[in-house]
PDB file of N, CA and C in Angstrom:
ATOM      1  N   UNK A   1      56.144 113.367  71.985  1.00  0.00           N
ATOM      2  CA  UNK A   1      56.986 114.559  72.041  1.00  0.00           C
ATOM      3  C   UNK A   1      56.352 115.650  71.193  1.00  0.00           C
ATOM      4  N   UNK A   2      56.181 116.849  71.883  1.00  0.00           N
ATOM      5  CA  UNK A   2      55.611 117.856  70.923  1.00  0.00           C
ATOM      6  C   UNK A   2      56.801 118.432  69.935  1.00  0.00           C
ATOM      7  N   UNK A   3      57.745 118.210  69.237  1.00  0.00           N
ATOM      8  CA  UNK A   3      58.695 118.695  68.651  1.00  0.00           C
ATOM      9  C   UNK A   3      59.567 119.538  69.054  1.00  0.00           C
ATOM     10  N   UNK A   4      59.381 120.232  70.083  1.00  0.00           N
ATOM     11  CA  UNK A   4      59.973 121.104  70.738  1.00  0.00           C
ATOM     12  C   UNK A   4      61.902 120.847  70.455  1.00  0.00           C
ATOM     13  N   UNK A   5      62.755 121.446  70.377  1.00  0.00           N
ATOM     14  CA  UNK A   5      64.102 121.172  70.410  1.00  0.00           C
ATOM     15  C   UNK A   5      64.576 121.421  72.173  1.00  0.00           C
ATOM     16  N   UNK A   6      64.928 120.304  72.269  1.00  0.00           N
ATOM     17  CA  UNK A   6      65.881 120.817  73.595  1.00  0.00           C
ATOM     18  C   UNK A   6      66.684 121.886  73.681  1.00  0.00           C
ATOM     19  N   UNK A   7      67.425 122.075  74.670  1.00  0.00           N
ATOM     20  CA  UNK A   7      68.625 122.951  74.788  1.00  0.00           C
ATOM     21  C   UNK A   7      69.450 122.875  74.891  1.00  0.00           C
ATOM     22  N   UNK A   8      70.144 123.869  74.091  1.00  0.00           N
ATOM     23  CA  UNK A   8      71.735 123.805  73.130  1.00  0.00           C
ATOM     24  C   UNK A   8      72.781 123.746  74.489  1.00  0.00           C
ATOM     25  N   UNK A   9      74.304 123.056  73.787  1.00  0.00           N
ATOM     26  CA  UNK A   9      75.191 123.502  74.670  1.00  0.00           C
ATOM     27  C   UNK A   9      75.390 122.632  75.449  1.00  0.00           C
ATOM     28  N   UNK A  10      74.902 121.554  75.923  1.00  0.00           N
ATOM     29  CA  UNK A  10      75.405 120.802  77.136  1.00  0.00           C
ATOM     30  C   UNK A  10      74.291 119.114  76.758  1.00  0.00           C
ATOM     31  N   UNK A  11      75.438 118.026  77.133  1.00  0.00           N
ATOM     32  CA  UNK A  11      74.429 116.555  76.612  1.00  0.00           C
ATOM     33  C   UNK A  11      73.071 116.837  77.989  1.00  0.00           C
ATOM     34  N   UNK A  12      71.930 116.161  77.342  1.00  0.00           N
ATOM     35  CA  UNK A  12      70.767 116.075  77.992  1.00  0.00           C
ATOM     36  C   UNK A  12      69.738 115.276  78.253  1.00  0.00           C
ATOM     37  N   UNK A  13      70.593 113.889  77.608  1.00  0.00           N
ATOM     38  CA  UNK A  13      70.038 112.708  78.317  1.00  0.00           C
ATOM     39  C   UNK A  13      71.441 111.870  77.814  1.00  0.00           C
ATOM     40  N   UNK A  14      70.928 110.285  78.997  1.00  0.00           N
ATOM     41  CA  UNK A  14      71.911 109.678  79.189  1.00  0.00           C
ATOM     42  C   UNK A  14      71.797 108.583  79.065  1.00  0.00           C
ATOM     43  N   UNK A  15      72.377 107.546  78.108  1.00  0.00           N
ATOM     44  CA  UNK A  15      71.817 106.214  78.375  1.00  0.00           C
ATOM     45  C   UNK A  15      73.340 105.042  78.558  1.00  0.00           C
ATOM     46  N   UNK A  16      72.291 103.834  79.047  1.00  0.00           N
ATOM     47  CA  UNK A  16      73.567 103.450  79.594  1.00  0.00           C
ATOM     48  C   UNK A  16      73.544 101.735  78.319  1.00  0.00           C
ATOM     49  N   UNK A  17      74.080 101.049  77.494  1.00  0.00           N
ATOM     50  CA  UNK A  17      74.047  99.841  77.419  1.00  0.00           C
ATOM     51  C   UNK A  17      74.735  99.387  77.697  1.00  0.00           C
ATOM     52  N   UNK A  18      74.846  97.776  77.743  1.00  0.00           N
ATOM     53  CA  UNK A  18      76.447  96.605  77.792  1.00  0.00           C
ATOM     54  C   UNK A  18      76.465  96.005  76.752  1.00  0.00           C
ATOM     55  N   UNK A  19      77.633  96.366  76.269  1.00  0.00           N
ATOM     56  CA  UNK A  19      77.747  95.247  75.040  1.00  0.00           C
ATOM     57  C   UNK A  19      78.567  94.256  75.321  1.00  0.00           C
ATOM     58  N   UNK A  20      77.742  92.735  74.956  1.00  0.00           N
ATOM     59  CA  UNK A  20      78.207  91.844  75.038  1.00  0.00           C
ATOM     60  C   UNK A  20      79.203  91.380  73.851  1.00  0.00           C
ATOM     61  N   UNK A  21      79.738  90.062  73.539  1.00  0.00           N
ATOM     62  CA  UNK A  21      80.654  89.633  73.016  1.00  0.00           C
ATOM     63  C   UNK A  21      78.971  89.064  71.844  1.00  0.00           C
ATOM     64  N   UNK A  22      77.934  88.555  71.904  1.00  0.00           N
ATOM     65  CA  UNK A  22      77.065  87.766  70.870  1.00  0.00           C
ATOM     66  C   UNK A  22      76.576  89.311  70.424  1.00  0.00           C
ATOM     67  N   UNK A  23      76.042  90.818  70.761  1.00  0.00           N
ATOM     68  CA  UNK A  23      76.100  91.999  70.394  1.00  0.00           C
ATOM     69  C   UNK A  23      76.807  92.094  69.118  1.00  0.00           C
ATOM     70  N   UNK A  24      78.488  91.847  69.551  1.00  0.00           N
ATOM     71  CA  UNK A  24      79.420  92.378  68.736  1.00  0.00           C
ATOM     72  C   UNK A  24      79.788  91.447  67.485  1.00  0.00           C
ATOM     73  N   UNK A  25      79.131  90.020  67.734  1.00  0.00           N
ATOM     74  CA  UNK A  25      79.360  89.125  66.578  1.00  0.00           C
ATOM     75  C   UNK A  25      78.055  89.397  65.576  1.00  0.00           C
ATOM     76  N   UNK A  26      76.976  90.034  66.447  1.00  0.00           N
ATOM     77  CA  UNK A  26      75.684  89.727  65.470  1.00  0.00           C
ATOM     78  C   UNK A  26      75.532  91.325  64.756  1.00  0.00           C
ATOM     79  N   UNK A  27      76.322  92.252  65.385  1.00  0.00           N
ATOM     80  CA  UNK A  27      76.517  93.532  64.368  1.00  0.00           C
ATOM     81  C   UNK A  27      77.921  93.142  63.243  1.00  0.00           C
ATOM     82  N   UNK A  28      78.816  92.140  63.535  1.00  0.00           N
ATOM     83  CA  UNK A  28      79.115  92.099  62.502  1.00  0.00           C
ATOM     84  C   UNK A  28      78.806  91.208  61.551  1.00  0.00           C
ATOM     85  N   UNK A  29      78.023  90.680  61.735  1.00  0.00           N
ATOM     86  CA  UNK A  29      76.981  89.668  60.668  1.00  0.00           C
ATOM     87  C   UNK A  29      75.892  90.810  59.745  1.00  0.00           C
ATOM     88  N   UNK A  30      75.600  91.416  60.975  1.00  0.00           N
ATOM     89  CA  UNK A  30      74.429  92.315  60.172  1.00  0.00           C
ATOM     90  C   UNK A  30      75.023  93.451  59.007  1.00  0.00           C
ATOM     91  N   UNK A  31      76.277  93.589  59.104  1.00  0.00           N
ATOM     92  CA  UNK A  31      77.206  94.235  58.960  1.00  0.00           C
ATOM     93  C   UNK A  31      77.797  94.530  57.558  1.00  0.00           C
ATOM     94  N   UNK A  32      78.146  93.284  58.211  1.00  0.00           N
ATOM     95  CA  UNK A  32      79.265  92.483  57.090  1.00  0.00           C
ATOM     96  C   UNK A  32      80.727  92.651  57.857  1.00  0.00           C
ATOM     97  N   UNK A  33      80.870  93.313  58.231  1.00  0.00           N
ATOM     98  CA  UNK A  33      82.365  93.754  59.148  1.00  0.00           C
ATOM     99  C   UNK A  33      83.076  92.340  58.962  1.00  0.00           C
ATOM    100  N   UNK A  34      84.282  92.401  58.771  1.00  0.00           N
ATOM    101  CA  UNK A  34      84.655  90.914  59.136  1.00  0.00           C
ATOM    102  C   UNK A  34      85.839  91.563  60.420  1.00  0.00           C
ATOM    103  N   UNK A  35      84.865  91.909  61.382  1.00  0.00           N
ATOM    104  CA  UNK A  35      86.069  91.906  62.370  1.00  0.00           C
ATOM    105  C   UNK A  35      85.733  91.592  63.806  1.00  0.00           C
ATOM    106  N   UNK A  36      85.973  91.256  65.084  1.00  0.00           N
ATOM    107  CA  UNK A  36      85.649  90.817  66.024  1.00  0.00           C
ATOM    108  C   UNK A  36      85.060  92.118  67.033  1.00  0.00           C
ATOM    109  N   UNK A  37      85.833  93.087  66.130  1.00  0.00           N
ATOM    110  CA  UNK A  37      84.864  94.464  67.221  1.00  0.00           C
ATOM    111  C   UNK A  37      84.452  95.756  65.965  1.00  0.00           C
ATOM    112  N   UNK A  38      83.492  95.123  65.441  1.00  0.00           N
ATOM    113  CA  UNK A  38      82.649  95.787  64.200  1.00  0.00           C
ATOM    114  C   UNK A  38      82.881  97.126  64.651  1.00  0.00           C
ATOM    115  N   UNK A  39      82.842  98.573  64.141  1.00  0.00           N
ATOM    116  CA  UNK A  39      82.284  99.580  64.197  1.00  0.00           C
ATOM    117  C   UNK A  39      81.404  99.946  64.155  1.00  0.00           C
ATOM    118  N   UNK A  40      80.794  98.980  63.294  1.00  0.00           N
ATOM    119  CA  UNK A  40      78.867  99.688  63.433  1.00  0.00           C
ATOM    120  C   UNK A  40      78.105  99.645  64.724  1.00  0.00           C
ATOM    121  N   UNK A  41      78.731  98.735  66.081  1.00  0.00           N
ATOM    122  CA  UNK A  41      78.236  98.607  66.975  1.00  0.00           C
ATOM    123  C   UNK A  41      78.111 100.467  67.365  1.00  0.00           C
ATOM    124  N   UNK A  42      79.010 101.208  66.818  1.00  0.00           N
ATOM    125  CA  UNK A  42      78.311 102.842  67.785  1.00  0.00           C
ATOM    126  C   UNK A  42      77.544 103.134  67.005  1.00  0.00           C
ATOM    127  N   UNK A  43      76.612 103.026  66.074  1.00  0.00           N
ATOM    128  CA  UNK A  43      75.763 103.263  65.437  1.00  0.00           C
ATOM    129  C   UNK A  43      74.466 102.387  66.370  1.00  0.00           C
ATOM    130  N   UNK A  44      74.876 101.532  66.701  1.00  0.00           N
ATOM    131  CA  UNK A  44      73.958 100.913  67.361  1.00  0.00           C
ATOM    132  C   UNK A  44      73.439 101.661  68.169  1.00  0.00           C
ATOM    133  N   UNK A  45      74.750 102.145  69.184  1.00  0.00           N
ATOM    134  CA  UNK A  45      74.337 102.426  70.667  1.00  0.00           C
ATOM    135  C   UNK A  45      74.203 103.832  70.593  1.00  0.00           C
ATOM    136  N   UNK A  46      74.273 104.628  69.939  1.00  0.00           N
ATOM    137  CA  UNK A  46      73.315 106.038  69.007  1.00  0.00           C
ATOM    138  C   UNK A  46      71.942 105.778  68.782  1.00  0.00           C
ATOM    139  N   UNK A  47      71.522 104.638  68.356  1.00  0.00           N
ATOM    140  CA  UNK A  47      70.698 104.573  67.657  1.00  0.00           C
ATOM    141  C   UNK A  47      69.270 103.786  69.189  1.00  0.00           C
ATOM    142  N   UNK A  48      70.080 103.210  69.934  1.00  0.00           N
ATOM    143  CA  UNK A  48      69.373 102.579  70.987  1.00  0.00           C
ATOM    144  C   UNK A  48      69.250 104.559  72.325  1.00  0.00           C
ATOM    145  N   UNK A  49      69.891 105.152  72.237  1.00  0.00           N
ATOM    146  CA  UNK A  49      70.238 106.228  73.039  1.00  0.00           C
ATOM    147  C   UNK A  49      68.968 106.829  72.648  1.00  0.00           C
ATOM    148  N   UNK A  50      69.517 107.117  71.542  1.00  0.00           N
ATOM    149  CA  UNK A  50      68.164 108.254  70.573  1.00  0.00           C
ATOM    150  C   UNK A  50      66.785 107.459  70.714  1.00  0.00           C
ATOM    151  N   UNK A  51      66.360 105.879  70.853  1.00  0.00           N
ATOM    152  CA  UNK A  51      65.303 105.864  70.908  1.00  0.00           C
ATOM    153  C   UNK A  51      64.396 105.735  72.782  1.00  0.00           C
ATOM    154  N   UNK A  52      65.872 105.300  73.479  1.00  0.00           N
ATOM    155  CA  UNK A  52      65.442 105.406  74.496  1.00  0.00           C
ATOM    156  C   UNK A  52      64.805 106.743  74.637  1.00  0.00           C
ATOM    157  N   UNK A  53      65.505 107.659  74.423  1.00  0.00           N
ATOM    158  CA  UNK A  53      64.966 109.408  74.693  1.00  0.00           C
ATOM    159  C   UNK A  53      63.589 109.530  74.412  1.00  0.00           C
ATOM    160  N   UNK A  54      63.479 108.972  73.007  1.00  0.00           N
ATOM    161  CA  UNK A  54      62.230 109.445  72.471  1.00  0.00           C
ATOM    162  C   UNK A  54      61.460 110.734  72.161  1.00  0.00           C
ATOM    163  N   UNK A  55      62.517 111.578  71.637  1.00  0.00           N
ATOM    164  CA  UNK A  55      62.146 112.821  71.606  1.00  0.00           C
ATOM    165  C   UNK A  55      62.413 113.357  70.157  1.00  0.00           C
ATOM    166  N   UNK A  56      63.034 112.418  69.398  1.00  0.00           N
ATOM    167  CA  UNK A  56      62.963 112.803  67.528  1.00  0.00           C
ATOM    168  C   UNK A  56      61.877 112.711  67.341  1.00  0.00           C
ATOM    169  N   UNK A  57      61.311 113.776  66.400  1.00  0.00           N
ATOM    170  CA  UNK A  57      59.747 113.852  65.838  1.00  0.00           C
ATOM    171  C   UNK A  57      60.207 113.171  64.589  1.00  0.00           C
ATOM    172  N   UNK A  58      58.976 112.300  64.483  1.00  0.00           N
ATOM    173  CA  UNK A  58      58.675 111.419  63.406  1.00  0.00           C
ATOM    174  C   UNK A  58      59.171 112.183  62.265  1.00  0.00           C
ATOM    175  N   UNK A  59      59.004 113.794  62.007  1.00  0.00           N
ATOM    176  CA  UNK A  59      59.241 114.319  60.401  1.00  0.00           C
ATOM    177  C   UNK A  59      60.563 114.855  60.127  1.00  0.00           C
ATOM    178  N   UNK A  60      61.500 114.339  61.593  1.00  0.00           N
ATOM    179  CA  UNK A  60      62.538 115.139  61.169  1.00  0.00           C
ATOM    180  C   UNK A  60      63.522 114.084  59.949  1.00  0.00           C
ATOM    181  N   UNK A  61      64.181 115.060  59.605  1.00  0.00           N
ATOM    182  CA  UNK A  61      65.081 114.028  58.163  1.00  0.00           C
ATOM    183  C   UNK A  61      66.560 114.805  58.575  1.00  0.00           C
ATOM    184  N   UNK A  62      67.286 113.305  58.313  1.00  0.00           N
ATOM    185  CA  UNK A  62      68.656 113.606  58.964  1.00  0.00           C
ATOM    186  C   UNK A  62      69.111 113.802  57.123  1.00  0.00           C
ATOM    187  N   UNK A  63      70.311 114.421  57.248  1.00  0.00           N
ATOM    188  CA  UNK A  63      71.251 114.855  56.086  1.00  0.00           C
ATOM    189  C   UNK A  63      72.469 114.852  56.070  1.00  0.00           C
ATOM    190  N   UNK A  64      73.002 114.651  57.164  1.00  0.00           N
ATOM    191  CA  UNK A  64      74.223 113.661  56.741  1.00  0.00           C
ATOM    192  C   UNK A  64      74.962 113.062  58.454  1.00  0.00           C
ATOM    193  N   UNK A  65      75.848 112.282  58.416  1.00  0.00           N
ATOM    194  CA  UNK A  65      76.020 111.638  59.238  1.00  0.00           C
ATOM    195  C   UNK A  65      77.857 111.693  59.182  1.00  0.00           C
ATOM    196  N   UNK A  66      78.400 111.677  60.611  1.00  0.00           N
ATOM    197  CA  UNK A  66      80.173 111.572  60.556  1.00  0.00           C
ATOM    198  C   UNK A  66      80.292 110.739  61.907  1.00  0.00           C
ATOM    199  N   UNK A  67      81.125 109.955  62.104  1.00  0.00           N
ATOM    200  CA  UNK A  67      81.755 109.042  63.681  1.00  0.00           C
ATOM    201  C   UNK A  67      83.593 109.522  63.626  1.00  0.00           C
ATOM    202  N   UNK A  68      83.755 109.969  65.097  1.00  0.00           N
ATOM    203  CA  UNK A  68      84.945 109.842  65.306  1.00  0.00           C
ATOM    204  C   UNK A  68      85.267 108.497  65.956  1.00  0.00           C
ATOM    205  N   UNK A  69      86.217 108.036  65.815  1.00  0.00           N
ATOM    206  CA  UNK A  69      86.740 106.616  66.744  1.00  0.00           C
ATOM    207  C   UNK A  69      87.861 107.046  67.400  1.00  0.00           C
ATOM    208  N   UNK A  70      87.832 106.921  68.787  1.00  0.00           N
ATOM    209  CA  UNK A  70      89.095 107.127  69.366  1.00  0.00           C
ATOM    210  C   UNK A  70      89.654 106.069  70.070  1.00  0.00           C
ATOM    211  N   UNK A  71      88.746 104.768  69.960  1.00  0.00           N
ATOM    212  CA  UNK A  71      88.808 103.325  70.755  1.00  0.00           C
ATOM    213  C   UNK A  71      88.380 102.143  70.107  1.00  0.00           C
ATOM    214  N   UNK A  72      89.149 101.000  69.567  1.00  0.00           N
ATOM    215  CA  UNK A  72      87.611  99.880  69.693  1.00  0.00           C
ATOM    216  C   UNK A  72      86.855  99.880  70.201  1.00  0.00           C
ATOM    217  N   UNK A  73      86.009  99.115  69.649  1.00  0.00           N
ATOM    218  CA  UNK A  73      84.735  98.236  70.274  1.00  0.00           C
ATOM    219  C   UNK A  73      85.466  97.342  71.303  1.00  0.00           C
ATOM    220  N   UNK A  74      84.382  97.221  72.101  1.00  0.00           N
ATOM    221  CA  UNK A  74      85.085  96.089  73.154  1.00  0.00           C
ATOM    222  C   UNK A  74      83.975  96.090  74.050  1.00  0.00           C
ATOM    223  N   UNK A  75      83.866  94.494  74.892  1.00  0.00           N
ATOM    224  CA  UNK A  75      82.600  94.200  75.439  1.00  0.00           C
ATOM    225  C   UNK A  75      82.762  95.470  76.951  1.00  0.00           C
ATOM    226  N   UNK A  76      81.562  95.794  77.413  1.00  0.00           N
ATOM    227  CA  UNK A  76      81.476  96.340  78.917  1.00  0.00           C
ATOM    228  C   UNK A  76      80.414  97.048  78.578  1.00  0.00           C
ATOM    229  N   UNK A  77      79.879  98.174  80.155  1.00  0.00           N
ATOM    230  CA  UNK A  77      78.947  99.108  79.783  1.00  0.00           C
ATOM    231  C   UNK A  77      79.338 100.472  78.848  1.00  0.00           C
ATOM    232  N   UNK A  78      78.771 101.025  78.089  1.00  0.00           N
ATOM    233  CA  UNK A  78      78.865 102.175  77.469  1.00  0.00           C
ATOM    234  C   UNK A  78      77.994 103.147  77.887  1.00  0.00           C
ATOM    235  N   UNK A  79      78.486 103.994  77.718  1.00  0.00           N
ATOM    236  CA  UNK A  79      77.611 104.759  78.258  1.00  0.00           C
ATOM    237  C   UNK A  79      77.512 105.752  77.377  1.00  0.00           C
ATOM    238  N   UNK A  80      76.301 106.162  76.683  1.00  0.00           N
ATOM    239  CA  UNK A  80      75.873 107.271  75.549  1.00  0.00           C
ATOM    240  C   UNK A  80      75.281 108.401  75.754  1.00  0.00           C
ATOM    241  N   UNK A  81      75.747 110.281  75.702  1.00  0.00           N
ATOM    242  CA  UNK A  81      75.168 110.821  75.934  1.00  0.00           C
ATOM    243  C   UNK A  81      74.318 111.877  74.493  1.00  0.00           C
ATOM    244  N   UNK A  82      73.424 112.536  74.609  1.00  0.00           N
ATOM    245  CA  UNK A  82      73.177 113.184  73.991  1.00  0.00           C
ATOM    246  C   UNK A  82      73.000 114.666  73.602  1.00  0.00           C
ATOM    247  N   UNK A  83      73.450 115.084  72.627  1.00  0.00           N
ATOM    248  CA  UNK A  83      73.259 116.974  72.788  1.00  0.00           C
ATOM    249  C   UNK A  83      72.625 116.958  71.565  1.00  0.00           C
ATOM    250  N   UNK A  84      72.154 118.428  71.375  1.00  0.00           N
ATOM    251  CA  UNK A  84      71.746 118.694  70.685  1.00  0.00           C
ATOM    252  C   UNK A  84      71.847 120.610  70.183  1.00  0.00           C
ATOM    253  N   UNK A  85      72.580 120.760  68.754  1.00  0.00           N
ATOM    254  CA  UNK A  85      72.737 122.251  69.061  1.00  0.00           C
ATOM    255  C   UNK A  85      72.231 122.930  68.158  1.00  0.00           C
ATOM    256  N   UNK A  86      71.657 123.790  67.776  1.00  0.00           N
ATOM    257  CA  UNK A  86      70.455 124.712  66.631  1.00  0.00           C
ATOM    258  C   UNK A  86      71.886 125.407  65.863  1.00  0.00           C
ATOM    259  N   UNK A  87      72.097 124.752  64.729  1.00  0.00           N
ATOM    260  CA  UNK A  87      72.629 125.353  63.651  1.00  0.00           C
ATOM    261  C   UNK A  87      73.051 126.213  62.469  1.00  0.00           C
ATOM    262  N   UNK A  88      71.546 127.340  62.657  1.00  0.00           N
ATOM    263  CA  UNK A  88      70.738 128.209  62.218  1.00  0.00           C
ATOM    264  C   UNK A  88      69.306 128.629  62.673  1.00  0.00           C
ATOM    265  N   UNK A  89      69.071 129.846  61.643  1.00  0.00           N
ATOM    266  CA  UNK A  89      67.898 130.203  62.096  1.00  0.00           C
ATOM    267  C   UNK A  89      66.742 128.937  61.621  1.00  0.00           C
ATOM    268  N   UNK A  90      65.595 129.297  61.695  1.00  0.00           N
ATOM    269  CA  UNK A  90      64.434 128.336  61.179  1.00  0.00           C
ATOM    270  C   UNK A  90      64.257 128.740  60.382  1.00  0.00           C
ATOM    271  N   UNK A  91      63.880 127.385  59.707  1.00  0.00           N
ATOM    272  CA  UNK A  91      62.921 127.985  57.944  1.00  0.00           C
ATOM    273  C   UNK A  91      61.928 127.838  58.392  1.00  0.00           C
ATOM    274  N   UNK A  92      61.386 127.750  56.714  1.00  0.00           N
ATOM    275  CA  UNK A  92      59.650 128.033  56.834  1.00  0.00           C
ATOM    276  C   UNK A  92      59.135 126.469  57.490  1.00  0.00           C
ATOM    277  N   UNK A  93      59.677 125.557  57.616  1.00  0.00           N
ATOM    278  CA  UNK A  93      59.076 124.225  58.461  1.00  0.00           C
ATOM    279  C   UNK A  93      60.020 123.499  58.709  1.00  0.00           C
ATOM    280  N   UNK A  94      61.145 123.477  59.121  1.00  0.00           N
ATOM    281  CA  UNK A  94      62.456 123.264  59.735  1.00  0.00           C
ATOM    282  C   UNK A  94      63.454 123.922  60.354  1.00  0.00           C
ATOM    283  N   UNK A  95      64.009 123.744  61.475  1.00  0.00           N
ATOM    284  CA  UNK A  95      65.298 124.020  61.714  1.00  0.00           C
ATOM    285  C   UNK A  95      66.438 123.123  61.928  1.00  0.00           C
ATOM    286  N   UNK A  96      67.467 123.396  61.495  1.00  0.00           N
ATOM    287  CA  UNK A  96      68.581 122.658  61.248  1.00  0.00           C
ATOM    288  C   UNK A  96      69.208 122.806  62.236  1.00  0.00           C
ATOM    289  N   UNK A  97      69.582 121.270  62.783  1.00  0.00           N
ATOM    290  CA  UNK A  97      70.249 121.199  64.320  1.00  0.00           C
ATOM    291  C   UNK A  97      70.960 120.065  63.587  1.00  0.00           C
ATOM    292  N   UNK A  98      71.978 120.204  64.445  1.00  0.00           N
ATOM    293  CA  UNK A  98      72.987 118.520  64.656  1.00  0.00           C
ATOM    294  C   UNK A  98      72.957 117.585  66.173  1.00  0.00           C
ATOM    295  N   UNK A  99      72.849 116.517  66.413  1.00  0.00           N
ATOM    296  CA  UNK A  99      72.423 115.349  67.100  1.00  0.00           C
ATOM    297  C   UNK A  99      74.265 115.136  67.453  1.00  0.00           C
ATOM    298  N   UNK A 100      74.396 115.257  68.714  1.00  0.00           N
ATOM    299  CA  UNK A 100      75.847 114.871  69.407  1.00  0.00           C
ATOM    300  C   UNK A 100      75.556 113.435  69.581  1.00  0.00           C
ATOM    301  N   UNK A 101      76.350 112.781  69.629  1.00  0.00           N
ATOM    302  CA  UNK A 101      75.947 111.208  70.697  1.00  0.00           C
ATOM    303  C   UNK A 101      77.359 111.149  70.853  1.00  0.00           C
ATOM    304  N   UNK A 102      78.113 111.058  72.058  1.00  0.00           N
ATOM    305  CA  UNK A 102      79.015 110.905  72.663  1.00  0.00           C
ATOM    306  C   UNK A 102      79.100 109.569  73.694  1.00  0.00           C
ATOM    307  N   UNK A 103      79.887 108.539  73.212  1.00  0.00           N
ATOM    308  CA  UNK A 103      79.590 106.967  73.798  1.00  0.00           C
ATOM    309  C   UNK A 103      81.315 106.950  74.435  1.00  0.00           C
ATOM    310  N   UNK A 104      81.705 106.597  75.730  1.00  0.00           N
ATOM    311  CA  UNK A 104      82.181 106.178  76.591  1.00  0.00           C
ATOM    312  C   UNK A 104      82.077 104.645  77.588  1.00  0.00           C
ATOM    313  N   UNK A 105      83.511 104.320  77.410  1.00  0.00           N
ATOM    314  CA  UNK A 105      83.456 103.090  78.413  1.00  0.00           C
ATOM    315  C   UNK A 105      84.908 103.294  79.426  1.00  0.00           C
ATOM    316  N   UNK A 106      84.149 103.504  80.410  1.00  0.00           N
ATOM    317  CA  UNK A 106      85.153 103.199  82.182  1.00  0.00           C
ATOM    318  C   UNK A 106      85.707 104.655  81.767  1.00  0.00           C
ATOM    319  N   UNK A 107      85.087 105.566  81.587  1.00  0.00           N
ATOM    320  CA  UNK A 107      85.088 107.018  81.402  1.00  0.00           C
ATOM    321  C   UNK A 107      86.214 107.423  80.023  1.00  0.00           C
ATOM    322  N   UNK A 108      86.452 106.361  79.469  1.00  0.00           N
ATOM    323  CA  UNK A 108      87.293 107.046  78.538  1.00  0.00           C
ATOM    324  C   UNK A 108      86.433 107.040  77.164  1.00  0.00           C
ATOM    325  N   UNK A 109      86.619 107.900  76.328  1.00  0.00           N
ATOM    326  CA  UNK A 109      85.787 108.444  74.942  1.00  0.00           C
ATOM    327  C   UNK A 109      85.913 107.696  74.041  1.00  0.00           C
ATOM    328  N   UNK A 110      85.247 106.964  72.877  1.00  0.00           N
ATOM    329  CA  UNK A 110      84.560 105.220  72.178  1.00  0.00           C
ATOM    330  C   UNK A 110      85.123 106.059  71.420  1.00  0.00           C
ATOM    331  N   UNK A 111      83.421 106.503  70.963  1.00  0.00           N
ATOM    332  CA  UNK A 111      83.296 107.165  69.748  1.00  0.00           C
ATOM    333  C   UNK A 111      82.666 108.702  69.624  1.00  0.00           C
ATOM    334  N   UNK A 112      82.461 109.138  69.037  1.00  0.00           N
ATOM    335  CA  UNK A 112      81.895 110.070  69.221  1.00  0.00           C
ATOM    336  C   UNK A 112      81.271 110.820  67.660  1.00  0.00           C
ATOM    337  N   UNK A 113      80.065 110.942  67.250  1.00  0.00           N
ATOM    338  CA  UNK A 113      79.078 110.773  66.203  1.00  0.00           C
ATOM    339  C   UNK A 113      78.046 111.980  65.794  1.00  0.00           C
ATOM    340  N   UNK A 114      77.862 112.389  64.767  1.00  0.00           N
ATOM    341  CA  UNK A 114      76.978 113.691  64.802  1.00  0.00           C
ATOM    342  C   UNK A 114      76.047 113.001  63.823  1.00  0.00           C
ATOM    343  N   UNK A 115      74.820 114.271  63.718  1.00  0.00           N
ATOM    344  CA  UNK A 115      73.838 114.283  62.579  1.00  0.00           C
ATOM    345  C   UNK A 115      73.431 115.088  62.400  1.00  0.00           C
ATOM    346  N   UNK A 116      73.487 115.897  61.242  1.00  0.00           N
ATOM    347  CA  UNK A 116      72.708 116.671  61.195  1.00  0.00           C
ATOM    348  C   UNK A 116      71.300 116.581  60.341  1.00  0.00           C
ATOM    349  N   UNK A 117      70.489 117.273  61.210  1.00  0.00           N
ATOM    350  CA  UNK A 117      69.115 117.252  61.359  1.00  0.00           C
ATOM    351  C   UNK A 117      68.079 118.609  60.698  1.00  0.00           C
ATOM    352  N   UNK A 118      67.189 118.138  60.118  1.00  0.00           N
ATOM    353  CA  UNK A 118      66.036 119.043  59.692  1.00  0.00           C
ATOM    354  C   UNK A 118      65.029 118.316  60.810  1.00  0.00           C
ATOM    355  N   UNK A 119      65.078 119.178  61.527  1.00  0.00           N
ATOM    356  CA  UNK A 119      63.751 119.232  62.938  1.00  0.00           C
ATOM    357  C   UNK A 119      62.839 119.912  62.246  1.00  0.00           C
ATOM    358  N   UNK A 120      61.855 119.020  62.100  1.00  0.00           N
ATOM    359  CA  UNK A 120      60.270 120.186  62.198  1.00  0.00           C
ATOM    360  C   UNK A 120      59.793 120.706  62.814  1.00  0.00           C
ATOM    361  N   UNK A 121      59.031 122.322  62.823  1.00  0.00           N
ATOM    362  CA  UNK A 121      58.919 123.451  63.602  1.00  0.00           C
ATOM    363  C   UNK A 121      57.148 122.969  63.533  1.00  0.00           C
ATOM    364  N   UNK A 122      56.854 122.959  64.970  1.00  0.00           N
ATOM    365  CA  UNK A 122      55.829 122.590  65.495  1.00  0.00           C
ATOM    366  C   UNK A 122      54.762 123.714  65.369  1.00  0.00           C
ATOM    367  N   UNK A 123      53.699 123.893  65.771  1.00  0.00           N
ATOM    368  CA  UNK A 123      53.297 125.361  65.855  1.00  0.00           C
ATOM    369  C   UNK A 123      51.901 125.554  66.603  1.00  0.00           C
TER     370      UNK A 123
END
């Protein structure tokens, strides 16, 4: 990826996982969760979205992180989308964007997760 930022305003890639029931026991092992439908599993499926894409440059540095929950966890497909929106102007070797990931199952809304991001300005 040449660093380039996508474009603001609308998700722009899409990924799809299933989470199984051994998924949801082994994020809460990794966890610690003691619960049968961990939360950290949307961190997961953020984190599997964003690499399917493959379009974070290696130098960007995230600065802080928030999840809404509007659902358990629960086994089926999810489906994760991504946006991305420019938060300001650029500095001298960053611009500050925030990372949407919006995760859905059987069309109704999981979770829904931001980041904000220091993108490095390519040149």
């Amino acid at each position: 990826m040449t660093g380039l930022i996508p474009p603001s305003g609308a998700p722009f890639f899409r990924s799809t996982q299933l989470v199984t029931d051994d998924m949801l026991a082994q994020c809460a092992r990794l966890t610690g969760e003691r619960s049968p439908a961990p939360l950290g599993i949307g961190c997961v499926l953020a984190l599997r979205a964003l690499c399917d894409w493959g379009g974070l440059p290696a130098a960007a540095i995230m600065r802080s992180y928030r999840a809404t929950w509007y659902g358990e966890p629960a086994i089926g497909a999810h489906v994760t989308t991504i946006e991305v929106q420019t938060r300001g102007a650029s500095r001298t070797r960053y611009t500050p964007v925030t990372l949407k990931y919006a995760t859905a199952r059987d069309g109704q809304s999981v979770v829904e997760q931001q980041q904000d991001v220091l993108w490095p300005i390519t040149g």
